[in-house]
Protein backbone atom coordinates (compact mmCIF):
# COMPACT_ATOMS: atom_id res chain seq x y z
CA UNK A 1 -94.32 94.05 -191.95
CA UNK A 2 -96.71 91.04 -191.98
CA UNK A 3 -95.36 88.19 -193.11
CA UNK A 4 -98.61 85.75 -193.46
CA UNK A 5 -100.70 85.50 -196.45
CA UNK A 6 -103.56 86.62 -197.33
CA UNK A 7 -107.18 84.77 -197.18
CA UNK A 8 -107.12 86.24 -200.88
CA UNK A 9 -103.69 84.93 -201.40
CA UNK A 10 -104.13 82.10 -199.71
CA UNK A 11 -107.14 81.15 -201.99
CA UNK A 12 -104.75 82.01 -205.28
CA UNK A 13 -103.12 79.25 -203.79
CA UNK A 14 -106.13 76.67 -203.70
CA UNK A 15 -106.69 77.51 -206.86
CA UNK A 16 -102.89 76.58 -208.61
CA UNK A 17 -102.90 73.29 -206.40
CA UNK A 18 -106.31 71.97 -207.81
CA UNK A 19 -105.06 72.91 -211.52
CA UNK A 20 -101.96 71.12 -211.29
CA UNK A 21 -104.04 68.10 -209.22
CA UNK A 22 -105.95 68.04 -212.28
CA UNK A 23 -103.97 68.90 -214.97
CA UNK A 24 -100.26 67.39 -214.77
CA UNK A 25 -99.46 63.89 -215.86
CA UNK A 26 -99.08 61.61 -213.17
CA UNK A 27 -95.80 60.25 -215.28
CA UNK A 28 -94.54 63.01 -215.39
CA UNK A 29 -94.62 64.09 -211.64
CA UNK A 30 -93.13 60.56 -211.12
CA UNK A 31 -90.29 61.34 -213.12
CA UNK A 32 -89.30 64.63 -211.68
CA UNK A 33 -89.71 62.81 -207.97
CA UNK A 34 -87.47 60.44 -209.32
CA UNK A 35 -84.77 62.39 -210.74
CA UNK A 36 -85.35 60.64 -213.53
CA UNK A 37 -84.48 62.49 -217.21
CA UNK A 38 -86.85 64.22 -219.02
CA UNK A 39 -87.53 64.43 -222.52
CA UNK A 40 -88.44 67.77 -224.37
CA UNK A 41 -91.98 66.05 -225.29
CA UNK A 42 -92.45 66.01 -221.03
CA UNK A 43 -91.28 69.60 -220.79
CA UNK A 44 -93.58 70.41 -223.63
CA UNK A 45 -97.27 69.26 -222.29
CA UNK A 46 -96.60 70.91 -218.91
CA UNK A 47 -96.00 74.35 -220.57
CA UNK A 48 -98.41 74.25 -223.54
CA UNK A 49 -100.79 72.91 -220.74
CA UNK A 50 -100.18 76.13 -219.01
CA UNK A 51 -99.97 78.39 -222.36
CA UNK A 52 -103.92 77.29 -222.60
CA UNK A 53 -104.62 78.40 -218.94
CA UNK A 54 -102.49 81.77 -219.40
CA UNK A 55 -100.00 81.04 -216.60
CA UNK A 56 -96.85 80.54 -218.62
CA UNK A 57 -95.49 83.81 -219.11
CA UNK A 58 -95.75 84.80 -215.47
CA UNK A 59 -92.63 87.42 -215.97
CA UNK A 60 -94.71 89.25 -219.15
CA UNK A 61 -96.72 92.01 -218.90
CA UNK A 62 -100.29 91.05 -219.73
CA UNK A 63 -100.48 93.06 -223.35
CA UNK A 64 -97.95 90.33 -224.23
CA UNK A 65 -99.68 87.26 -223.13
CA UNK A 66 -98.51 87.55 -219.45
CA UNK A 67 -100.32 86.54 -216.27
CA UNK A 68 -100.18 90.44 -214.98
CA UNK A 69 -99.74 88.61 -211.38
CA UNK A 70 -97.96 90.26 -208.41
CA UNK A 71 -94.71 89.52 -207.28
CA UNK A 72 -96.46 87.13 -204.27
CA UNK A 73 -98.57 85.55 -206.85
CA UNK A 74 -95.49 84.77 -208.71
CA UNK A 75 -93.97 83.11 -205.68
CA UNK A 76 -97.16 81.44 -204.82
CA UNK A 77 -97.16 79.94 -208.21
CA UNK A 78 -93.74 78.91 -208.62
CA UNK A 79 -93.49 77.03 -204.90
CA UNK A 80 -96.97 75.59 -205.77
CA UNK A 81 -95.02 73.46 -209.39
CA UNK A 82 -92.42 72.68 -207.40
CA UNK A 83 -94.08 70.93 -204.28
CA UNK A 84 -96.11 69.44 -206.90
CA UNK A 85 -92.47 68.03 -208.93
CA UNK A 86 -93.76 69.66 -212.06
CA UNK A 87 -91.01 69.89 -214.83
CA UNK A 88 -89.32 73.18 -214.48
CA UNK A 89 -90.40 76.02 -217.15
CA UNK A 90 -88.00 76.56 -219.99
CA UNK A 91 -86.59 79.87 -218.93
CA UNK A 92 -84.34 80.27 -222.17
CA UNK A 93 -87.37 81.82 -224.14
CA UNK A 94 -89.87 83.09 -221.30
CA UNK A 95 -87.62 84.55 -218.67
CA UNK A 96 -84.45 85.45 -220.26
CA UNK A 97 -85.18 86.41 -224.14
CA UNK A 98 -88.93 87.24 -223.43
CA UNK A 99 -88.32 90.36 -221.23
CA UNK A 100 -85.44 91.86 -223.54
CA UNK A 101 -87.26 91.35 -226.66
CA UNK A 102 -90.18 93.38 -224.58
CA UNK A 103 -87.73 96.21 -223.67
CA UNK A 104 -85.72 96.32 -226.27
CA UNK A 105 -86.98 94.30 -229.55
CA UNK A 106 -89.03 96.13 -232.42
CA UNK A 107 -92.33 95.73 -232.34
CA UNK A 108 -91.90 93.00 -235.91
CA UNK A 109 -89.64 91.43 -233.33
CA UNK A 110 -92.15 91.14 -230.29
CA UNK A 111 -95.31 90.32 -232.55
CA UNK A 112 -93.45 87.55 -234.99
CA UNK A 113 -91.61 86.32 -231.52
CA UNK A 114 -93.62 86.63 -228.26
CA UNK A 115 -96.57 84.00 -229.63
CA UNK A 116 -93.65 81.21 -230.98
CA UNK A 117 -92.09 81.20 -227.72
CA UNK A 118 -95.88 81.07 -225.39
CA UNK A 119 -96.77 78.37 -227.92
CA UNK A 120 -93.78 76.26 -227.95
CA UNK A 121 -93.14 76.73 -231.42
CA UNK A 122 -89.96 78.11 -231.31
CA UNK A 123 -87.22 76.85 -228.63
CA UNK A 124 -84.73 79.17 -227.71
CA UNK A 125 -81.15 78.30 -226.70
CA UNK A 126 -78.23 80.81 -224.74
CA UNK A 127 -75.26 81.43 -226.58
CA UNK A 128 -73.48 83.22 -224.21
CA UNK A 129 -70.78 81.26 -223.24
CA UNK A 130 -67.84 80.11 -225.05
CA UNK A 131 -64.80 78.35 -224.58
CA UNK A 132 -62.28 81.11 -222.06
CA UNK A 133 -65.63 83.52 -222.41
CA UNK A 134 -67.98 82.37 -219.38
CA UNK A 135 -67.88 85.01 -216.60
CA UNK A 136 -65.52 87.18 -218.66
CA UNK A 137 -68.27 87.57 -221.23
CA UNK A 138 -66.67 90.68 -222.33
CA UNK A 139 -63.92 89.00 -223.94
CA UNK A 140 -65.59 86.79 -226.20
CA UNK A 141 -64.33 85.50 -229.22
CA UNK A 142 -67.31 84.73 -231.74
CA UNK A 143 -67.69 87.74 -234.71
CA UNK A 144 -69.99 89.23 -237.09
CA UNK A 145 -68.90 90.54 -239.85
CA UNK A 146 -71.46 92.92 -241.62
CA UNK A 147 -72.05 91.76 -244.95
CA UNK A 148 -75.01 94.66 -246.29
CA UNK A 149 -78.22 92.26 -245.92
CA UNK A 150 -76.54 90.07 -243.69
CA UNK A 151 -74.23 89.27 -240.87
CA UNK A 152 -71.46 86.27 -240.91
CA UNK A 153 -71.07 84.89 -238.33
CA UNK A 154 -68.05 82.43 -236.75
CA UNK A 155 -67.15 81.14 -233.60
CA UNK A 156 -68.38 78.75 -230.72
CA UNK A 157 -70.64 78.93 -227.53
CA UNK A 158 -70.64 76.60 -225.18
CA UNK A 159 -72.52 74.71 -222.43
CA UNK A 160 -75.57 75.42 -224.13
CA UNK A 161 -78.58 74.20 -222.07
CA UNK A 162 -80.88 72.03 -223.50
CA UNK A 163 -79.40 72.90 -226.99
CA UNK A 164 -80.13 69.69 -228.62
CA UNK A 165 -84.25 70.57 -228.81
CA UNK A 166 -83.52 74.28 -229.56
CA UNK A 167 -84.11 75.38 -233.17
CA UNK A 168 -83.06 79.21 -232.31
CA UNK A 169 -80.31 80.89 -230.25
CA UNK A 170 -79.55 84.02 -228.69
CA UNK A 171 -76.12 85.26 -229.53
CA UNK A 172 -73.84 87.65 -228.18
CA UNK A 173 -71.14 88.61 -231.16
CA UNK A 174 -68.90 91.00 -232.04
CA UNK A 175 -69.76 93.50 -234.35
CA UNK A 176 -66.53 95.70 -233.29
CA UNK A 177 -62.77 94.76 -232.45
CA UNK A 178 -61.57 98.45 -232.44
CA UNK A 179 -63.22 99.60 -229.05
CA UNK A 180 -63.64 98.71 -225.52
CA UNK A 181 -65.10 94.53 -225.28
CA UNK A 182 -67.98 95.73 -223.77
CA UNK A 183 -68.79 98.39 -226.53
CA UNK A 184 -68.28 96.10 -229.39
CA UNK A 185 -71.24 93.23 -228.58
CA UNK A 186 -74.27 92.77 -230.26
CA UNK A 187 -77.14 90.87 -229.99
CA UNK A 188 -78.06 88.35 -232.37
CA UNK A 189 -81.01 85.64 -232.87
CA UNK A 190 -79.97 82.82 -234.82
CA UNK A 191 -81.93 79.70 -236.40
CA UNK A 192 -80.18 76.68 -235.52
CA UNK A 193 -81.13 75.38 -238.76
CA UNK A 194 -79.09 77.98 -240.69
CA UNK A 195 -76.56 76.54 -242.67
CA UNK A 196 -73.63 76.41 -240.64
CA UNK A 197 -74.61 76.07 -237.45
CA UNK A 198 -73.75 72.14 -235.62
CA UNK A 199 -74.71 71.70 -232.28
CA UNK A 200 -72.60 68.84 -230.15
CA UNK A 201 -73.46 67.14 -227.17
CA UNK A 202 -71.04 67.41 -224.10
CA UNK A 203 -71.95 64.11 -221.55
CA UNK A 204 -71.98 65.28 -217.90
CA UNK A 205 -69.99 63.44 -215.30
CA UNK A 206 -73.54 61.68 -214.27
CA UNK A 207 -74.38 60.71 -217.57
CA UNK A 208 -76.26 63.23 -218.48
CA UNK A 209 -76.80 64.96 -222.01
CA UNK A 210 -78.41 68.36 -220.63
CA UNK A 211 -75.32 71.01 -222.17
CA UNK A 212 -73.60 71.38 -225.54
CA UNK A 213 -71.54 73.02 -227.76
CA UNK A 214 -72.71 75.14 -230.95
CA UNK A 215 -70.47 75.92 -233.93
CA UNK A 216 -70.97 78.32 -235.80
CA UNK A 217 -69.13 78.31 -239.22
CA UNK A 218 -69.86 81.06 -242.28
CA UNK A 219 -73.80 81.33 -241.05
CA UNK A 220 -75.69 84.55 -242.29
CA UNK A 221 -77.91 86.20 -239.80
CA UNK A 222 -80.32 88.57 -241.64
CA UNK A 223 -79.62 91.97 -240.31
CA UNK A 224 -83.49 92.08 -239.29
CA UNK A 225 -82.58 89.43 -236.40
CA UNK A 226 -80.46 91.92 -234.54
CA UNK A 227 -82.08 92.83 -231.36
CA UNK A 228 -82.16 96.59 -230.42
CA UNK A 229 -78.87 98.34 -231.62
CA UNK A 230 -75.46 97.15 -233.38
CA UNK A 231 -72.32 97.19 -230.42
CA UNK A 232 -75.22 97.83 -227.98
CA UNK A 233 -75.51 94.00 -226.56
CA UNK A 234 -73.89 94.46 -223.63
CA UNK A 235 -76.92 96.41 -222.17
CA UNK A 236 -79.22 93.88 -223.24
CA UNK A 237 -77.11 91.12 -222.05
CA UNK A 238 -77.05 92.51 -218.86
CA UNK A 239 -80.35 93.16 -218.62
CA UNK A 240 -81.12 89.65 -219.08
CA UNK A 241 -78.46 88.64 -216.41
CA UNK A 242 -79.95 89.99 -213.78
CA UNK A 243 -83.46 88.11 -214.78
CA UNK A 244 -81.06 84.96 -214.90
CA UNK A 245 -79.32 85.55 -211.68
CA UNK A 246 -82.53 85.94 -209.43
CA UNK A 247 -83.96 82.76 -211.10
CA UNK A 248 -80.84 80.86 -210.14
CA UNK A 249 -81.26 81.70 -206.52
CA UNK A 250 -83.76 78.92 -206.67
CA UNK A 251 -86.35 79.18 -203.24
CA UNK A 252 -88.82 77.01 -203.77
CA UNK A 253 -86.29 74.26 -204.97
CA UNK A 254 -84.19 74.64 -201.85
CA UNK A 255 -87.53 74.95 -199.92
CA UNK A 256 -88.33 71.49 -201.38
CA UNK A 257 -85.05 70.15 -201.08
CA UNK A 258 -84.80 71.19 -196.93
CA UNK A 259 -87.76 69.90 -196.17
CA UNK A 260 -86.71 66.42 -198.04
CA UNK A 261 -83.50 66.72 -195.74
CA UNK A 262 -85.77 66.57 -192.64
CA UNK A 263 -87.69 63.57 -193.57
CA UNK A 264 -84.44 61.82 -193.93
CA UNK A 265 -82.72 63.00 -191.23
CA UNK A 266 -85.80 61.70 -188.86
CA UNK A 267 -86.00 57.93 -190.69
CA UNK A 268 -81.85 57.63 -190.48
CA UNK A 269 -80.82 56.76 -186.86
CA UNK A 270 -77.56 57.30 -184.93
CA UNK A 271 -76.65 55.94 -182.02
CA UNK A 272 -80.19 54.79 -181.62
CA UNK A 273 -81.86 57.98 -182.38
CA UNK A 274 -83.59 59.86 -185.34
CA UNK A 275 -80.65 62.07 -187.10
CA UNK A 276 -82.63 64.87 -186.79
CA UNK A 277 -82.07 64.70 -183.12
CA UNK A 278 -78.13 64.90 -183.32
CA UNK A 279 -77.57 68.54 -182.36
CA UNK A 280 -75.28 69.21 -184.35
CA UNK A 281 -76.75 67.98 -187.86
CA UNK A 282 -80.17 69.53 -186.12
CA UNK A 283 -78.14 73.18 -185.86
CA UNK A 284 -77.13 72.81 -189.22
CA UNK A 285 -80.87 72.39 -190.58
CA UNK A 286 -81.72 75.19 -188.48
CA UNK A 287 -78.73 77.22 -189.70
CA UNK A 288 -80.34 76.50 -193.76
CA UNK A 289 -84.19 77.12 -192.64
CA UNK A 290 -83.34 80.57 -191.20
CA UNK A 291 -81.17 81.49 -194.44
CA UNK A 292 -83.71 80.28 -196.56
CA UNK A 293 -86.33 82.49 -195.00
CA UNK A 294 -84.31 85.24 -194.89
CA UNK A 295 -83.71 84.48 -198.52
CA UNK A 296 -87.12 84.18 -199.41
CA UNK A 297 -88.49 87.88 -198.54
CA UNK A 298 -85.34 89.21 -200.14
CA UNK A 299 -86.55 87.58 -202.85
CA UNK A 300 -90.11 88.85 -202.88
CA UNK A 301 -88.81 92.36 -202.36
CA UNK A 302 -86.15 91.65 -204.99
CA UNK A 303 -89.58 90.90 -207.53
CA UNK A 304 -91.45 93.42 -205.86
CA UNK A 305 -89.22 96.10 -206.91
CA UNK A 306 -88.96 94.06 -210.72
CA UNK A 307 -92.56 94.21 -211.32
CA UNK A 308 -92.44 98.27 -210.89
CA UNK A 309 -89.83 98.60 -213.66
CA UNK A 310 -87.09 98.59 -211.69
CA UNK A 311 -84.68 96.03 -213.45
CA UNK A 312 -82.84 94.26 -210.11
CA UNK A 313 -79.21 95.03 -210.16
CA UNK A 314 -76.87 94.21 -207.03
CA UNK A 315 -80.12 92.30 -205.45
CA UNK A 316 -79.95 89.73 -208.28
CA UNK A 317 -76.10 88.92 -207.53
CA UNK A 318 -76.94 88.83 -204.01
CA UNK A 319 -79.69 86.47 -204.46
CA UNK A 320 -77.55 84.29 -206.99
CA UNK A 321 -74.78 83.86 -204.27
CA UNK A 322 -76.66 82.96 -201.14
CA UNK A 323 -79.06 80.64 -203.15
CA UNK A 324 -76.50 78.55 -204.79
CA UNK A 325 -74.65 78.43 -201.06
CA UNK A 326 -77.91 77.14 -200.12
CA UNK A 327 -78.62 74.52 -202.54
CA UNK A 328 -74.91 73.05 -202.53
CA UNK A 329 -75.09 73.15 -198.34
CA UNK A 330 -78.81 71.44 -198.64
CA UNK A 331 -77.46 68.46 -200.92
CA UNK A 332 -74.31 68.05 -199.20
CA UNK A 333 -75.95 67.43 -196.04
CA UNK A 334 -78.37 65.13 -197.94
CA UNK A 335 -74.97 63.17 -198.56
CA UNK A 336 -73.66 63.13 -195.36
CA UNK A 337 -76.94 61.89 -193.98
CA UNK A 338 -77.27 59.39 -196.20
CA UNK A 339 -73.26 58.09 -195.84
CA UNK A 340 -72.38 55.22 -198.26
CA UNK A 341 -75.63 54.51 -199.48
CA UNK A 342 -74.98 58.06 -201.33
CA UNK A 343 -73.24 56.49 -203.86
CA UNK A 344 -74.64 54.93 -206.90
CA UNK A 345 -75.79 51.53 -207.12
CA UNK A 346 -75.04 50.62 -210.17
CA UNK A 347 -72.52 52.19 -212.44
CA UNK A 348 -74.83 52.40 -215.00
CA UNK A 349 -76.85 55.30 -213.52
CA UNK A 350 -74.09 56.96 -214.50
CA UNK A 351 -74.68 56.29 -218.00
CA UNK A 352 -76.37 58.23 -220.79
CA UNK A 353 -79.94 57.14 -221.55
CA UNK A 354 -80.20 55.33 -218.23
CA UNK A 355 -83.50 56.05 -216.70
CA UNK A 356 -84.51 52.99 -214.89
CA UNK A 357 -85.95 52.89 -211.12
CA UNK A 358 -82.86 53.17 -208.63
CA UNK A 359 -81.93 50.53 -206.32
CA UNK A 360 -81.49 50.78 -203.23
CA UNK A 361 -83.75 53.14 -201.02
CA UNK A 362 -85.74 54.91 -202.56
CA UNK A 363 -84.27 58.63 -200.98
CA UNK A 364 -80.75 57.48 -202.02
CA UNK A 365 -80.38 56.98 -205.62
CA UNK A 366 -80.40 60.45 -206.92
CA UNK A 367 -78.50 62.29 -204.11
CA UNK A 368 -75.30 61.66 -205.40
CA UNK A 369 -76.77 62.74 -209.45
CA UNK A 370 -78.11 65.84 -207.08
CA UNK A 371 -74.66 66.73 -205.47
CA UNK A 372 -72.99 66.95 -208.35
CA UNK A 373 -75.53 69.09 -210.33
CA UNK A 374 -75.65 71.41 -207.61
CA UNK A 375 -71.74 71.58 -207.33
CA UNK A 376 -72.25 74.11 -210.39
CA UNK A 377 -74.96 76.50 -209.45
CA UNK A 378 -71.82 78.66 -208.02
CA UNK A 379 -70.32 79.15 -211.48
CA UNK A 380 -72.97 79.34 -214.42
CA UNK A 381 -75.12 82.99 -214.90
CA UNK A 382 -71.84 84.33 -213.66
CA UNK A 383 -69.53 82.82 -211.18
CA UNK A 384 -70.21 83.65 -207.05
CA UNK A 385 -66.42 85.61 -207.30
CA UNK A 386 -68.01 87.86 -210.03
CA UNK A 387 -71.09 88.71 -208.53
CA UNK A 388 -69.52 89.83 -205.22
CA UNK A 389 -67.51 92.30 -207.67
CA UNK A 390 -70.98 93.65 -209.12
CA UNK A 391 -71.78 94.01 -205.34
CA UNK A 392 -68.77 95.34 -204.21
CA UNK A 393 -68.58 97.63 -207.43
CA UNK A 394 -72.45 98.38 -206.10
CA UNK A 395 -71.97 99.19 -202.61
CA UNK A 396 -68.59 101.48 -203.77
CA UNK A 397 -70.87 103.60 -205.90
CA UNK A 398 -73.48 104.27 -202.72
């Protein structure tokens, strides 16, 4: 198999690096290099900017207002944003509701839907989780009671990303307490601005307000927002899981994030030479380049195989596991390279709202913000112990 790109590919390429060159705020890029927060206003320009170019639905099929790329196209693209510290794409909407409503949604659904979401009109939230309901989705506690015209719906999701710009939600509900969990889901889109419905912010440990909480009390659904079949959600939810999982894995961040490793490891000296040349910390690197590479034509097979119609099953937990290993080994080497100077400042980058210029060198103010973000790839989109079940289930069933 040949590995290196092609002068066609490699021109695709040219062509996304001049774009962003010309076409993403410089103050924005600054933030994102920064680990500085972002508003929903910065997340906004970057993908209406690409809605009016037609590469912001790179996951849709082209009849739908997709890109119609290939799978290295995809990978080209989404490297290409990162190296360039773009804002990361939404993926609530485009790459987790987007492809269900497209297999699964009516066609009202998909025509009323699909354009909101490319044109930022409608912001989608995950209600998924709730409180003793994460990777045990199956026993989740929030009903819908079927009321003729309209469901009622009670209960509470949790960690809800981004939440506080969302004005709709994806719900999974129970529509039937007399069967097997899994049989009794449905699949539910909500306005946030129903009666009923209060979202609450829940404050990170590094001051951050990026999850929240959503209570829903005595809010009526119109039976025309349930996606696909009543008690079928679990096969949609699914379905959209294993979108979720291979998007978690995260390549061209933890690309980014060894190669910012290596630059720090060769300006930090130890015993009067460049880290980088301490054999063992060097061994280590190694040990992440070669897993990451590895990782990386997984993933483009894992895509590959996607953009046939072939929804990825055990390849997306595998992918979900090893990238999040990755990630969480990447920034806590960034930490031990860095030592003390790891540690914040100023205990006020720890507070919400703080978004000021770190002090210190530059490399070290957001590596300790970093470590503890990454701490919880391993657990949302399903915790690592549950996806080596689905793998273990997998490889059982060969």
């Amino acid at each position: 198999m040949d590995f290196n790109f092609t002068e066609q590919e490699i021109n695709f390429r040219n062509e996304i690096r001049e774009w962003l060159s010309i076409n993403l705020p410089k103050n924005i890029t600054q933030k994102v290099r920064k680990y500085q927060r972002l508003n929903k206003e910065d997340y906004e320009i970057f993908m209406k900017k690409l809605n009016e170019n037609g590469w912001l639905a790179i996951n849709w099929p082209a009849e739908y207002g997709g890109t119609g790329w290939n799978s290295v196209q995809k990978h080209i693209f989404e490297e290409e944003i990162v190296k360039a510290n773009a804002p990361r794409v939404v993926p609530f909407g485009l790459n987790m509701l987007g492809p269900v409503l497209i297999e699964y949604g009516s066609e009202k659904q998909k025509q009323y839907y699909l354009p909101r979401i490319l044109n930022c009109e409608d912001w989608w939230a995950q209600g998924y989780s709730e409180p003793g309901s994460g990777s045990d989705l199956a026993s989740l506690k929030t009903i819908a009671i079927d009321n003729g015209d309209y469901y009622l719906v009670n209960g509470q999701k949790t960690w809800t990303t981004l939440g506080q710009y969302a004005n709709k939600i994806f719900c999974l509900v129970k529509t039937n307490t007399n069967c097997k969990p899994q049989e009794g889901i449905s699949f539910l889109l909500i306005d946030i601005k129903s009666p009923g419905v209060e979202v609450k912010p829940i404050i990170t440990l590094d001051g951050e307000h990026e999850v929240n909480e959503v209570w829903l009390t005595n809010v009526k659904v119109p039976k025309e927002n349930l996606l696909g079949e009543v008690n079928k959600g679990w096969t949609y939810a699914k379905y959209l899981l294993t979108h979720e999982r291979t998007g978690i894995a995260g390549v061209p961040y933890s690309k980014k994030a060894i190669d910012h490793l290596k630059t720090i490891a060769s300006e930090i000296t130890k015993n009067g030479l460049p880290l980088i040349k301490d054999p063992l910390f060097s061994s280590q690197i190694a040990e992440l380049e070669i897993d990451i590479k590895a990782m990386e034509i997984f993933n483009l097979r894992t895509v590959s195989a996607a953009s046939e119609g072939k929804a990825p099953e055990m390849e997306s937990s595998l992918l979900k596991i090893k990238g999040s290993i990755i990630r969480q080994k990447t920034s806590d080497l960034l930490r031990k390279a860095i030592g003390p100077m790891a540690l914040p400042y100023i205990s006020e980058q720890f507070d919400e709202g703080w978004n000021e210029e770190p002090i210190g060198p530059a490399y070290a103010g957001p590596i300790a913000k970093q470590y503890f973000i990454n701490r919880k790839i391993s657990i949302y989109g399903g915790s690592n112990e549950i996806q080596k079940n689905i793998v273990a289930k997998s490889a059982f069933k060969l």
